[in-house]
PDB file of N, CA and C in Angstrom:
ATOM      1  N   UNK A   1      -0.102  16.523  21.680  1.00  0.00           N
ATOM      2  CA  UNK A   1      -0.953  17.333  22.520  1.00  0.00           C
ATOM      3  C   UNK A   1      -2.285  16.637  22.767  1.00  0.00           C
ATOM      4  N   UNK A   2      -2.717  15.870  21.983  1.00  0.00           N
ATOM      5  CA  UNK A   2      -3.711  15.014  22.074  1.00  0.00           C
ATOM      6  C   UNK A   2      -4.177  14.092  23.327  1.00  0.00           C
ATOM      7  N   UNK A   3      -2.945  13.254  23.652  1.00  0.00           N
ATOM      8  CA  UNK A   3      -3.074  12.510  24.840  1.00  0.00           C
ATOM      9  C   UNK A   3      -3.094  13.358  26.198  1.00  0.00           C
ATOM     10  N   UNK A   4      -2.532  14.281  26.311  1.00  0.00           N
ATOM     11  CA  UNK A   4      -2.409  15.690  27.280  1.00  0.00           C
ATOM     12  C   UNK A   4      -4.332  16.394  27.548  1.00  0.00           C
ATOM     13  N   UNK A   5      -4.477  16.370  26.113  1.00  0.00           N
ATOM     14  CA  UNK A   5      -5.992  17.048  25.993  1.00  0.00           C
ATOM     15  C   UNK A   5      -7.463  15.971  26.666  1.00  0.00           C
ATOM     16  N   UNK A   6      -7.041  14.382  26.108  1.00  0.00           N
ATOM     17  CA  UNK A   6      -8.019  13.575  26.376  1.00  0.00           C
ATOM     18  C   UNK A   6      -7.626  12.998  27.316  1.00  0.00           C
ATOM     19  N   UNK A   7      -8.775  12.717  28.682  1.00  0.00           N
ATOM     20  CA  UNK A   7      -8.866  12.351  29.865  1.00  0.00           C
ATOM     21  C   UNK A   7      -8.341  10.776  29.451  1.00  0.00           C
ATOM     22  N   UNK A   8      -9.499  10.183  28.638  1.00  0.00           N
ATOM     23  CA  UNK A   8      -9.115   8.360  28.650  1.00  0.00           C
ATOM     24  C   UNK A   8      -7.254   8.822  28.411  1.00  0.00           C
ATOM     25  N   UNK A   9      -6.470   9.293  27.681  1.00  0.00           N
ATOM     26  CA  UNK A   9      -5.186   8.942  27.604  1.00  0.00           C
ATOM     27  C   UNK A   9      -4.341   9.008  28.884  1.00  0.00           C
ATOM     28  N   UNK A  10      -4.553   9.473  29.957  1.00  0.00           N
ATOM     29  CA  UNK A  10      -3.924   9.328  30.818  1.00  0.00           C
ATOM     30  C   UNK A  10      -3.219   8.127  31.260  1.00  0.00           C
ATOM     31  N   UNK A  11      -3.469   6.781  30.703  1.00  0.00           N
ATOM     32  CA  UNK A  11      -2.422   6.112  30.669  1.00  0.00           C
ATOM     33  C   UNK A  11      -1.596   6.000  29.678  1.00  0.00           C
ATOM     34  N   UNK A  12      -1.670   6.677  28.972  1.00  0.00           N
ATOM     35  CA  UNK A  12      -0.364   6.790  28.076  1.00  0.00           C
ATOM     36  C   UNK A  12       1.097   7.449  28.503  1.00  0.00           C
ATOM     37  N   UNK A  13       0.410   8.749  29.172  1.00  0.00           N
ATOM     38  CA  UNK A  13       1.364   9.511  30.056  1.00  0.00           C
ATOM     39  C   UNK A  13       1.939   8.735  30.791  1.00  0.00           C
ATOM     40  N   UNK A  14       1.157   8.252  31.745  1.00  0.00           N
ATOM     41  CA  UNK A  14       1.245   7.531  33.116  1.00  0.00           C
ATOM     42  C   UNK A  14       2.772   6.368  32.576  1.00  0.00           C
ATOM     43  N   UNK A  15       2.344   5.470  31.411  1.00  0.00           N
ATOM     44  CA  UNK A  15       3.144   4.649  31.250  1.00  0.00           C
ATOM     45  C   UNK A  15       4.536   5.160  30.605  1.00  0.00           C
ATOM     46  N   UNK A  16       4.578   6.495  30.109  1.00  0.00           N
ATOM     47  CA  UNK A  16       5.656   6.619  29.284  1.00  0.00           C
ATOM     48  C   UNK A  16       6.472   7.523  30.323  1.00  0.00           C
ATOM     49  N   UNK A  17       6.359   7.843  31.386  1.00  0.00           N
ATOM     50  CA  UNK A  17       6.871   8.651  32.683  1.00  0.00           C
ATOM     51  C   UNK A  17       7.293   7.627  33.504  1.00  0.00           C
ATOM     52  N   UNK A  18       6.920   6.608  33.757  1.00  0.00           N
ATOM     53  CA  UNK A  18       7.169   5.372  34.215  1.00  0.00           C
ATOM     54  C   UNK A  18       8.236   4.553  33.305  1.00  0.00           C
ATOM     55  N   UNK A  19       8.466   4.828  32.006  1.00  0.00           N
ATOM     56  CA  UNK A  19       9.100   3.950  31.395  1.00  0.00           C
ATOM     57  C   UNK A  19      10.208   4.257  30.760  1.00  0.00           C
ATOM     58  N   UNK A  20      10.656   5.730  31.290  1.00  0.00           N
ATOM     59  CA  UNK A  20      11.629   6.430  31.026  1.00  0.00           C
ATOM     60  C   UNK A  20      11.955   6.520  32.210  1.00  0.00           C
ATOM     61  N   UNK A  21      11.336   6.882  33.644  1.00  0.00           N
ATOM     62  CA  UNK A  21      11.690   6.658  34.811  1.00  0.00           C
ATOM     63  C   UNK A  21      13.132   5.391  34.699  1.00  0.00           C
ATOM     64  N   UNK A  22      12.368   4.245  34.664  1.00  0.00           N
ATOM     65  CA  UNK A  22      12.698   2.725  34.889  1.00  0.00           C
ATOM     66  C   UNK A  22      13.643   2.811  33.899  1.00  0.00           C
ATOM     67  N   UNK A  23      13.842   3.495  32.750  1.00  0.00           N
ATOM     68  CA  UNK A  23      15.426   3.430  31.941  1.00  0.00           C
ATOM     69  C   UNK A  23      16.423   4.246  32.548  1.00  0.00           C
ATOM     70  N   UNK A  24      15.669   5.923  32.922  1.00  0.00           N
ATOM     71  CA  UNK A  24      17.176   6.220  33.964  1.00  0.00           C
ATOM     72  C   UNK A  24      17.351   5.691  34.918  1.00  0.00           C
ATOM     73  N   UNK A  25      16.574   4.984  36.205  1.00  0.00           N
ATOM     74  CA  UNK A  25      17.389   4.086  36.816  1.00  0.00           C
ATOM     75  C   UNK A  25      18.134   3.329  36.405  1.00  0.00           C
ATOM     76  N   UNK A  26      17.844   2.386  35.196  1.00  0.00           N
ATOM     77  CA  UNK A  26      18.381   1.447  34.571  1.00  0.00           C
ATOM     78  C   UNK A  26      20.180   1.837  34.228  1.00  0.00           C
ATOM     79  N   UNK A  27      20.204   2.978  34.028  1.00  0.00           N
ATOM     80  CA  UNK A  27      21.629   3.297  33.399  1.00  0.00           C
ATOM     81  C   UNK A  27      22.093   4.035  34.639  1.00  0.00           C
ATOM     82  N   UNK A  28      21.677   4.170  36.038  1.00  0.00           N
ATOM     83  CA  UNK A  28      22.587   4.768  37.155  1.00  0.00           C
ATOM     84  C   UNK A  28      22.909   3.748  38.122  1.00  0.00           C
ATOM     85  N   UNK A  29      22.066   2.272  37.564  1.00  0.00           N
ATOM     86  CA  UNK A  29      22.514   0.958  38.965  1.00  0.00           C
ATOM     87  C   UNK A  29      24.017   0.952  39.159  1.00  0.00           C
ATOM     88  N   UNK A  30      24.484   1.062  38.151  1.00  0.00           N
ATOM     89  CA  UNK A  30      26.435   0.263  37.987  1.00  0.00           C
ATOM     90  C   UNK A  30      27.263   1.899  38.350  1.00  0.00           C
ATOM     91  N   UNK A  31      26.465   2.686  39.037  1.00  0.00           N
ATOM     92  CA  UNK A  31      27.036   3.547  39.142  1.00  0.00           C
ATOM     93  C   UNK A  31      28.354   3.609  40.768  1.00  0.00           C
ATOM     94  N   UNK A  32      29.704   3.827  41.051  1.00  0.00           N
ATOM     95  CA  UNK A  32      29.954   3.399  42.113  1.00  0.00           C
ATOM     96  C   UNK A  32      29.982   4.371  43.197  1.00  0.00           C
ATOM     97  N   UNK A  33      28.930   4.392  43.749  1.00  0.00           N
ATOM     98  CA  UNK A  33      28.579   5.556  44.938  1.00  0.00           C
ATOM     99  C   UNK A  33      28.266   4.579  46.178  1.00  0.00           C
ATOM    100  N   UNK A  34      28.512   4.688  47.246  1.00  0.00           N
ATOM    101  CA  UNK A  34      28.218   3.490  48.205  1.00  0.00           C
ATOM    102  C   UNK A  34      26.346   3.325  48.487  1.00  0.00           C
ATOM    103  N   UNK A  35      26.421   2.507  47.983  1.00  0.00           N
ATOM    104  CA  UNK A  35      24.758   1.755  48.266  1.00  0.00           C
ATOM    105  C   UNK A  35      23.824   2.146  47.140  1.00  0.00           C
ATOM    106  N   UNK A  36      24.482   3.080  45.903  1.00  0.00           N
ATOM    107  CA  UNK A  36      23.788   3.943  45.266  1.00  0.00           C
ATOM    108  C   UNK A  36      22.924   2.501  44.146  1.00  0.00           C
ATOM    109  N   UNK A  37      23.778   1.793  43.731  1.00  0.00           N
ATOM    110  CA  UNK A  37      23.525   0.987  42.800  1.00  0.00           C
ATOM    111  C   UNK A  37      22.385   0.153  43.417  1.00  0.00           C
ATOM    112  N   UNK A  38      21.939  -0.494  44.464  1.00  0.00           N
ATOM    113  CA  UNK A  38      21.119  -0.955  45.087  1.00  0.00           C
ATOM    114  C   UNK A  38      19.810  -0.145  45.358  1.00  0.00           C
ATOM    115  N   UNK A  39      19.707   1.218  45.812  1.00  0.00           N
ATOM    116  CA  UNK A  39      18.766   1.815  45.887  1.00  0.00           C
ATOM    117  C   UNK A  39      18.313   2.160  44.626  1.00  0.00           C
ATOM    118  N   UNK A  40      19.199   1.867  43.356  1.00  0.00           N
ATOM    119  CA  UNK A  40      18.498   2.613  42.000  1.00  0.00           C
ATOM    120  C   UNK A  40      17.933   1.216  41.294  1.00  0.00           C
ATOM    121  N   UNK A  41      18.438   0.203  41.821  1.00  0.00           N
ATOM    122  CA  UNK A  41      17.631  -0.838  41.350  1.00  0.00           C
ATOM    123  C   UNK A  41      15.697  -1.408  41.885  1.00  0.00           C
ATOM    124  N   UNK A  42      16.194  -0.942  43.454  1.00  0.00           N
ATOM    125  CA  UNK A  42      14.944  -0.522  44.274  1.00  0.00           C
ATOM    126  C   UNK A  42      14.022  -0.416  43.168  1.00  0.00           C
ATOM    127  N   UNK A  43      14.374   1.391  43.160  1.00  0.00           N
ATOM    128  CA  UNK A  43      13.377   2.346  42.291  1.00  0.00           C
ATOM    129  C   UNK A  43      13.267   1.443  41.141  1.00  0.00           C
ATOM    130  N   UNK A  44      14.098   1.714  40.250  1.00  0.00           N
ATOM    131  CA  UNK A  44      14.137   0.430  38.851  1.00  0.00           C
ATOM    132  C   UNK A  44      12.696  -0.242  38.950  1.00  0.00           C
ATOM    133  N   UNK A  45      12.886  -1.340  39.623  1.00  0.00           N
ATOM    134  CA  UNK A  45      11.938  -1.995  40.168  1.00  0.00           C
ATOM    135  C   UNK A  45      10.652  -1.590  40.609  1.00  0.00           C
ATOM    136  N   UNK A  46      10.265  -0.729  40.953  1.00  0.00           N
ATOM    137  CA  UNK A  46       9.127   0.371  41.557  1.00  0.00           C
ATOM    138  C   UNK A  46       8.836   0.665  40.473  1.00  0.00           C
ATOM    139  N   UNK A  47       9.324   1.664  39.811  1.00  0.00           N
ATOM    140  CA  UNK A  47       8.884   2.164  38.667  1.00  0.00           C
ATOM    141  C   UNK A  47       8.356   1.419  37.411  1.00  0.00           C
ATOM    142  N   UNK A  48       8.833   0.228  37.423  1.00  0.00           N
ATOM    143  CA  UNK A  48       8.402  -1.134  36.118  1.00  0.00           C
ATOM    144  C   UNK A  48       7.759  -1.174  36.160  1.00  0.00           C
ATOM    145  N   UNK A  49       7.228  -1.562  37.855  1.00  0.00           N
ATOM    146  CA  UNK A  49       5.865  -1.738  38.307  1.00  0.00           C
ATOM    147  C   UNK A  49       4.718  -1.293  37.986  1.00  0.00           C
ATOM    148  N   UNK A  50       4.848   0.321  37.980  1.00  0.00           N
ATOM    149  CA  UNK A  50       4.145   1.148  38.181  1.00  0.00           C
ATOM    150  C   UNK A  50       3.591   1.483  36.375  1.00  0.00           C
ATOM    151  N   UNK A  51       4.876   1.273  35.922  1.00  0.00           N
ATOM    152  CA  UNK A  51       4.739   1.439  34.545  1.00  0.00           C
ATOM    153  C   UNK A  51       3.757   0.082  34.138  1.00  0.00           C
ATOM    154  N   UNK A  52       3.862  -1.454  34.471  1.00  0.00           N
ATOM    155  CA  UNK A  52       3.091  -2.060  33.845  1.00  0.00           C
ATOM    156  C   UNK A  52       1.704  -2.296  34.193  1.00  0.00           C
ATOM    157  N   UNK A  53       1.219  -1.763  35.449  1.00  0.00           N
ATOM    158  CA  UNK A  53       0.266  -1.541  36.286  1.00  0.00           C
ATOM    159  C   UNK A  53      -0.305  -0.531  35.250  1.00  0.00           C
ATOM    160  N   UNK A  54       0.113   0.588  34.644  1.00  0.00           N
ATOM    161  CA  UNK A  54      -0.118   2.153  33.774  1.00  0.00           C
ATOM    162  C   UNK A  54      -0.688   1.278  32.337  1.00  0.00           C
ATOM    163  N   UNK A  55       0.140   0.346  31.662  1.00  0.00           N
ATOM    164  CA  UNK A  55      -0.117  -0.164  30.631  1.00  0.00           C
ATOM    165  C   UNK A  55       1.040  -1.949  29.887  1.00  0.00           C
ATOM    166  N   UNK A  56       0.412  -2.244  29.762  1.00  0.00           N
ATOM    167  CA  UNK A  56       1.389  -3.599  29.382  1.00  0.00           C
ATOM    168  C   UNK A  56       2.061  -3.739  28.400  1.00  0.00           C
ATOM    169  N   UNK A  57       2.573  -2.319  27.432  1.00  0.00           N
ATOM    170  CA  UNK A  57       3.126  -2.216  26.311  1.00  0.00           C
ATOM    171  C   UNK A  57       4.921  -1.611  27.362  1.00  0.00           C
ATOM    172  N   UNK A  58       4.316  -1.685  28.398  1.00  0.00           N
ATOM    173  CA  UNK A  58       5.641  -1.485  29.267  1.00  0.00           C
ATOM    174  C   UNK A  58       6.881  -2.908  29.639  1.00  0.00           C
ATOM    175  N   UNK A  59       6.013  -3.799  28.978  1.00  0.00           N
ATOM    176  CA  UNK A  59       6.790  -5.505  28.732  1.00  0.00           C
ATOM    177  C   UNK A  59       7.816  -4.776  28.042  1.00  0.00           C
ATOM    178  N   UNK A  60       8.062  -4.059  26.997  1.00  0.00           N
ATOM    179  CA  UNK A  60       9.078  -3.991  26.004  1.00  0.00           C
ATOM    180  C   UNK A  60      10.528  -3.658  26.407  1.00  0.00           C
ATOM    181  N   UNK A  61       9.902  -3.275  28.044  1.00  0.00           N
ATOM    182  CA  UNK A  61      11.174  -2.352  28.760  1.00  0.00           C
ATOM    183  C   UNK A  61      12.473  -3.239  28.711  1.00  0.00           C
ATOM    184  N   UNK A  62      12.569  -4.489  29.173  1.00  0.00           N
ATOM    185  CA  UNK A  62      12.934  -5.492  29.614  1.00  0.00           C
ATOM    186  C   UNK A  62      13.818  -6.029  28.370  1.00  0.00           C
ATOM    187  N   UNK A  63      13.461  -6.098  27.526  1.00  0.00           N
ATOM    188  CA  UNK A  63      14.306  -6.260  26.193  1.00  0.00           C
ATOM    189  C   UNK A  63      14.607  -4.903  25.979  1.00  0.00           C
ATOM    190  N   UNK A  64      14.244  -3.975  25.762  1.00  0.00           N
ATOM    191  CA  UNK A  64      14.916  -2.324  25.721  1.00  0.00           C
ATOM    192  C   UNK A  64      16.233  -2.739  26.398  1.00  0.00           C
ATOM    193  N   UNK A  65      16.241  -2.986  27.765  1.00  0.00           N
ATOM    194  CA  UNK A  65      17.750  -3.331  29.010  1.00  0.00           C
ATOM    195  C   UNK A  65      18.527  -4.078  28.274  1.00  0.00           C
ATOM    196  N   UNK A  66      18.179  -5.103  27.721  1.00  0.00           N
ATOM    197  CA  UNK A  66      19.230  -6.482  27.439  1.00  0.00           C
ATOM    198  C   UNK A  66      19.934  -5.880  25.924  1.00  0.00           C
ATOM    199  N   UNK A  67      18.999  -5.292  24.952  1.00  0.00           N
ATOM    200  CA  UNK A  67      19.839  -4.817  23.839  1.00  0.00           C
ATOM    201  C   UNK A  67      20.550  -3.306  24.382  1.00  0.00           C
ATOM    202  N   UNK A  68      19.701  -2.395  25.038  1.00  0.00           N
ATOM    203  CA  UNK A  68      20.729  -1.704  25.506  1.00  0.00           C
ATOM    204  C   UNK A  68      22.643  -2.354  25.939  1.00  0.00           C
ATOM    205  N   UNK A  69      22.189  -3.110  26.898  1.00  0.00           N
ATOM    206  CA  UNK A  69      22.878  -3.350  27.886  1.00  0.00           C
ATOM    207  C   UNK A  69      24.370  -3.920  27.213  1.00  0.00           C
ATOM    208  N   UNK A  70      23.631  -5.167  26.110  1.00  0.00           N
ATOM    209  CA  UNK A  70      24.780  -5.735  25.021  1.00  0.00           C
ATOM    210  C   UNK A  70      25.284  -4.866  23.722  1.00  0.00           C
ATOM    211  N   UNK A  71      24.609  -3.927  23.260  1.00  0.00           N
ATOM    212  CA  UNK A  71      25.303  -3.198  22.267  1.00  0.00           C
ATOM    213  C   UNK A  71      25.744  -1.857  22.662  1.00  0.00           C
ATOM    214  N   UNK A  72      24.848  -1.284  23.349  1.00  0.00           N
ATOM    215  CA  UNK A  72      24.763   0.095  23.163  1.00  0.00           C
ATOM    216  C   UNK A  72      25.778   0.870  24.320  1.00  0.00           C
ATOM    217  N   UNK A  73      25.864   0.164  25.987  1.00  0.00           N
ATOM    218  CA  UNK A  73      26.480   0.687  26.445  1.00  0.00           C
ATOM    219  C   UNK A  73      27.655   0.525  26.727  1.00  0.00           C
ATOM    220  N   UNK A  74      28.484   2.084  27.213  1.00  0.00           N
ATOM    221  CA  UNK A  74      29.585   2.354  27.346  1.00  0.00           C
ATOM    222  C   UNK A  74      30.789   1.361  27.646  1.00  0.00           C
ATOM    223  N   UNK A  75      30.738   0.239  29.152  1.00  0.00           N
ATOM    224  CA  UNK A  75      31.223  -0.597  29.243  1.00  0.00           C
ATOM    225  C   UNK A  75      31.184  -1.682  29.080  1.00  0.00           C
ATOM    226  N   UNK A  76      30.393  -2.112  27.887  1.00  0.00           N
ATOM    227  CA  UNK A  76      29.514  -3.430  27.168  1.00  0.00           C
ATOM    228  C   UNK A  76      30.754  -4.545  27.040  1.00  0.00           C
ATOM    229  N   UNK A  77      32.041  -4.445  26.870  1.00  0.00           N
ATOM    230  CA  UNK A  77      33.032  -5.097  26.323  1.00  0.00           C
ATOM    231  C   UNK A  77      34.175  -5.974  27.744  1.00  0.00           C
ATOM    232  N   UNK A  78      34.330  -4.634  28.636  1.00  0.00           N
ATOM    233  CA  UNK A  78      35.130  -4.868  30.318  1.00  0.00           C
ATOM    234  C   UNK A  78      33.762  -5.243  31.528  1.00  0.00           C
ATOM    235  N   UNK A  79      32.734  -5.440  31.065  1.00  0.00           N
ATOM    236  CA  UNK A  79      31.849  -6.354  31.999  1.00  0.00           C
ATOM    237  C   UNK A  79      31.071  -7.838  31.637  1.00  0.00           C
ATOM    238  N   UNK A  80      31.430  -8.147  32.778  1.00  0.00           N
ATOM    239  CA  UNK A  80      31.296  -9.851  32.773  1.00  0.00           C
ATOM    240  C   UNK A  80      29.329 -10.142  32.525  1.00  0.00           C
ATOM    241  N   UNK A  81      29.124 -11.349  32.142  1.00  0.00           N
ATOM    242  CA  UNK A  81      27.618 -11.860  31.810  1.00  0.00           C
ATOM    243  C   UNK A  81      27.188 -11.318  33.077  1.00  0.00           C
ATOM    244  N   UNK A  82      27.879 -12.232  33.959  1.00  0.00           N
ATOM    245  CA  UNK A  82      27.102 -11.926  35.537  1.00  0.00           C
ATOM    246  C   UNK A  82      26.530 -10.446  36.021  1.00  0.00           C
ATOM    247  N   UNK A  83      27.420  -9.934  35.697  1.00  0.00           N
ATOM    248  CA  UNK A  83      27.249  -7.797  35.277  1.00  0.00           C
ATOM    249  C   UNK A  83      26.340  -7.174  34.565  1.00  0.00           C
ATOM    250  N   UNK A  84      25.946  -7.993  33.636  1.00  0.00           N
ATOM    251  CA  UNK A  84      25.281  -7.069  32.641  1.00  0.00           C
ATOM    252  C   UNK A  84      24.035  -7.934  33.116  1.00  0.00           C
ATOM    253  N   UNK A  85      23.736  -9.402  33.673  1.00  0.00           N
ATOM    254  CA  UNK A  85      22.605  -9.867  33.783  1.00  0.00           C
ATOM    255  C   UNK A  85      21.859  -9.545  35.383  1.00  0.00           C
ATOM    256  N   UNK A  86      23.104  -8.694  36.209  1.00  0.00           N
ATOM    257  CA  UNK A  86      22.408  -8.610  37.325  1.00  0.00           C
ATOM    258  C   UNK A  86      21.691  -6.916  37.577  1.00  0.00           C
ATOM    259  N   UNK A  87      21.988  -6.197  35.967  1.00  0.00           N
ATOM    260  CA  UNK A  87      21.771  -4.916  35.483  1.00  0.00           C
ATOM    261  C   UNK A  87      20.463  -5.081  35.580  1.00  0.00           C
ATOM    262  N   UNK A  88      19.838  -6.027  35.075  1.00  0.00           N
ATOM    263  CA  UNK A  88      18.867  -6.077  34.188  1.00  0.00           C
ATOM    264  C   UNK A  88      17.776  -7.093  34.432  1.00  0.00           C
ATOM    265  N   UNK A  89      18.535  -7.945  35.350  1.00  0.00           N
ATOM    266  CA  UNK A  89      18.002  -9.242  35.833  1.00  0.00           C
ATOM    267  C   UNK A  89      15.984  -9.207  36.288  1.00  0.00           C
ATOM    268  N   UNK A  90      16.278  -8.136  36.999  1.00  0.00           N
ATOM    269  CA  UNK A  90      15.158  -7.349  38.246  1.00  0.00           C
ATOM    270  C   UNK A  90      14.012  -7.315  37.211  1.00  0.00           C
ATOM    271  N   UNK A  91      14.260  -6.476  36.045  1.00  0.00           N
ATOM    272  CA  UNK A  91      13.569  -6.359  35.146  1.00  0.00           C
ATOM    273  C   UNK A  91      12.669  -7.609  34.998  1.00  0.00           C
ATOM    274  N   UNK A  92      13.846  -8.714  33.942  1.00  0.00           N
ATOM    275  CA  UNK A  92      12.791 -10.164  33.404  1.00  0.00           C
ATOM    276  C   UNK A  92      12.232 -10.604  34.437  1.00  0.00           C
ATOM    277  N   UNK A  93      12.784 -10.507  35.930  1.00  0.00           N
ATOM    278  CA  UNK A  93      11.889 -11.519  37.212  1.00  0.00           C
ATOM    279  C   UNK A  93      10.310 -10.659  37.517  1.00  0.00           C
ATOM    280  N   UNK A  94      10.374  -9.317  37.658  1.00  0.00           N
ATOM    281  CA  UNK A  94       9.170  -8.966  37.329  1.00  0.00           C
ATOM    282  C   UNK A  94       7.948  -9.275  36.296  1.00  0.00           C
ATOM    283  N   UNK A  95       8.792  -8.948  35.193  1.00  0.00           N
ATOM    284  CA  UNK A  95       8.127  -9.419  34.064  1.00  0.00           C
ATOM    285  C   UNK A  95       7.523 -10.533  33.831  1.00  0.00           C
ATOM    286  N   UNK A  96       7.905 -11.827  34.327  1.00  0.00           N
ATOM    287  CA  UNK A  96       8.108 -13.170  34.278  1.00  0.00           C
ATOM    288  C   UNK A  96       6.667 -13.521  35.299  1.00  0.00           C
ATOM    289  N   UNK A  97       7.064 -12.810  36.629  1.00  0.00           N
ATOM    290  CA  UNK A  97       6.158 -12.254  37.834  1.00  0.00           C
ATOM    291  C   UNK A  97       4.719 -11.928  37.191  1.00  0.00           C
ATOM    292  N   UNK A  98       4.494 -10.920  36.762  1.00  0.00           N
ATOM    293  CA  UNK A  98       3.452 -10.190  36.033  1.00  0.00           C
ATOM    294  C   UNK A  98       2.423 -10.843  35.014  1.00  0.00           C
ATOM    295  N   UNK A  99       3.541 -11.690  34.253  1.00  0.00           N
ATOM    296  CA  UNK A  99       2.846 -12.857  32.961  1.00  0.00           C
ATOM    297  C   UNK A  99       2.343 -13.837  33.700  1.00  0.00           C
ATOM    298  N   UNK A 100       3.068 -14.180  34.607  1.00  0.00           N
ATOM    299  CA  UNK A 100       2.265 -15.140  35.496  1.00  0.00           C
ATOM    300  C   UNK A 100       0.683 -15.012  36.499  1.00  0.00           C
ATOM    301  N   UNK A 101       1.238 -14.001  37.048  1.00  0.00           N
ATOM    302  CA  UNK A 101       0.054 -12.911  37.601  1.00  0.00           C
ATOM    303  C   UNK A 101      -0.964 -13.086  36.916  1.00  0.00           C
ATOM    304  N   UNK A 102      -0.856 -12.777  35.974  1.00  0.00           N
ATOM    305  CA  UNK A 102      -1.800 -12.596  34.696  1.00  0.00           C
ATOM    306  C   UNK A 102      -2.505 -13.703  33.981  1.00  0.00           C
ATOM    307  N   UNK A 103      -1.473 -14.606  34.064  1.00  0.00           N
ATOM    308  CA  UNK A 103      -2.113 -15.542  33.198  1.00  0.00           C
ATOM    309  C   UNK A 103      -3.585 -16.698  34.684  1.00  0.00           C
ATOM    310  N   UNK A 104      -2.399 -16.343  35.734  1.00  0.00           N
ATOM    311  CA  UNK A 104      -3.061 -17.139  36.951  1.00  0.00           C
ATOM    312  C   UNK A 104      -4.371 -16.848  37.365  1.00  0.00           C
ATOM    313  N   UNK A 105      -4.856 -14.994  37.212  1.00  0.00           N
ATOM    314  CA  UNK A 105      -5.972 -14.672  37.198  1.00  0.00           C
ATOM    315  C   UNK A 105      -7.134 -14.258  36.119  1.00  0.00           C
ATOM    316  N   UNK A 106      -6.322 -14.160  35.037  1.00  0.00           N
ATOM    317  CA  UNK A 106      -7.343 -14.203  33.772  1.00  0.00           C
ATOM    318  C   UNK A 106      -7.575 -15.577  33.029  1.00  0.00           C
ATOM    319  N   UNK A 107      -6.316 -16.466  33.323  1.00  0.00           N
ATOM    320  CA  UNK A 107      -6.633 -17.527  33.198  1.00  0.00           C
ATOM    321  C   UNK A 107      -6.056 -17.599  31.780  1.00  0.00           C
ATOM    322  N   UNK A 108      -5.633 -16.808  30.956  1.00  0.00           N
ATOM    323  CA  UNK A 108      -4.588 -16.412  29.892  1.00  0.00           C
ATOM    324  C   UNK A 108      -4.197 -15.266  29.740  1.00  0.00           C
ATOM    325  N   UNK A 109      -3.160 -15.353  28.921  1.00  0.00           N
ATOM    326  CA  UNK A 109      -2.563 -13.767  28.780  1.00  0.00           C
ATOM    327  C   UNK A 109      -3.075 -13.037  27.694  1.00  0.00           C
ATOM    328  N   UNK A 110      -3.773 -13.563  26.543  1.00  0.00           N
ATOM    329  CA  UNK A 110      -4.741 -12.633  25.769  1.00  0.00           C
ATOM    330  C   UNK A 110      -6.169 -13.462  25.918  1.00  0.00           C
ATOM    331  N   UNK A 111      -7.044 -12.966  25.796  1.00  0.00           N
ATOM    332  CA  UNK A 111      -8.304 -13.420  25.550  1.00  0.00           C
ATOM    333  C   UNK A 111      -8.997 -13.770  24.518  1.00  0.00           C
ATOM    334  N   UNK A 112      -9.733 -14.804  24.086  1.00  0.00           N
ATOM    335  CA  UNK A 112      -9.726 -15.361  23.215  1.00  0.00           C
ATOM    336  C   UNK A 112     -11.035 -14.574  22.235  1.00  0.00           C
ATOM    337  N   UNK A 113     -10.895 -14.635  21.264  1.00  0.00           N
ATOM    338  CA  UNK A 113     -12.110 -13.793  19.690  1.00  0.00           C
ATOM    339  C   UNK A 113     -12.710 -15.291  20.049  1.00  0.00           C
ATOM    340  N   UNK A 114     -12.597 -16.518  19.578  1.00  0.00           N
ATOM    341  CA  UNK A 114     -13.473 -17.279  19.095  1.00  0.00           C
ATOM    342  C   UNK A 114     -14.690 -17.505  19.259  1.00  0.00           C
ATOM    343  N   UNK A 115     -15.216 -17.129  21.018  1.00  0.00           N
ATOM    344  CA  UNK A 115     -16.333 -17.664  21.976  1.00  0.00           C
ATOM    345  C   UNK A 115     -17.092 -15.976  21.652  1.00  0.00           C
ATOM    346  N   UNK A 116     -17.028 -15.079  20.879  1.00  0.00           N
ATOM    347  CA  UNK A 116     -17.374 -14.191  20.827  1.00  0.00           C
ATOM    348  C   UNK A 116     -18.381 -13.890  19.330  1.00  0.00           C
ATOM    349  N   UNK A 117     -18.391 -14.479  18.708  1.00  0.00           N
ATOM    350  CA  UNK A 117     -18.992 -14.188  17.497  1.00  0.00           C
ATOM    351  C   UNK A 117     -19.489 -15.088  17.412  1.00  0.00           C
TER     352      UNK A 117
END
């Protein structure tokens, strides 16, 4: 109730609505409805976004997919690499996208203690 109560937490919300978003897309792409799997990767994609834009503890999503993807789900065993990596693929190229982003305009991806004390 805490993060609900305090204004600064609003990205906590923000990112964890976003990052449950981006997992149920995640588990309706391979679904076979005509065009359905493409438009849920869309969103997928949208929503990552939105989630790592919200907070950058939303990186984790991306490995969340790949161990999902290899242990946990239903047809983990009758789908090919190519299948399970084009599930999930969208995910790391963002991600990959983002670290770069990041590193290109901050000039690293964490900031350094040393020049500070």
């Amino acid at each position: 109730m805490e993060s609900v109560a305090w204004i600064s937490a609003v990205t906590d919300l923000e990112v964890t609505f976003f990052y449950l978003l981006t997992f149920w897309c995640f588990l309706q792409v391979d679904q076979p409805r005509d065009g359905h799997g493409l438009r849920m990767q869309a969103a997928m994609a949208v929503c990552f976004l939105l989630a790592l834009l919200s907070k950058e503890q939303a990186l984790t999503l991306a490995v969340l997919a790949v161990i999902y993807e290899h242990f946990y789900r239903d047809d983990r065993n009758e789908t090919t690499w190519a299948q399970k990596i084009s599930r999930y693929g969208v995910l790391w190229l963002l991600l990959f996208g983002y670290v770069l982003m990041r590193v290109h305009l901050m000039g690293s991806f964490a900031h350094s203690m040393a020049g500070s004390i």
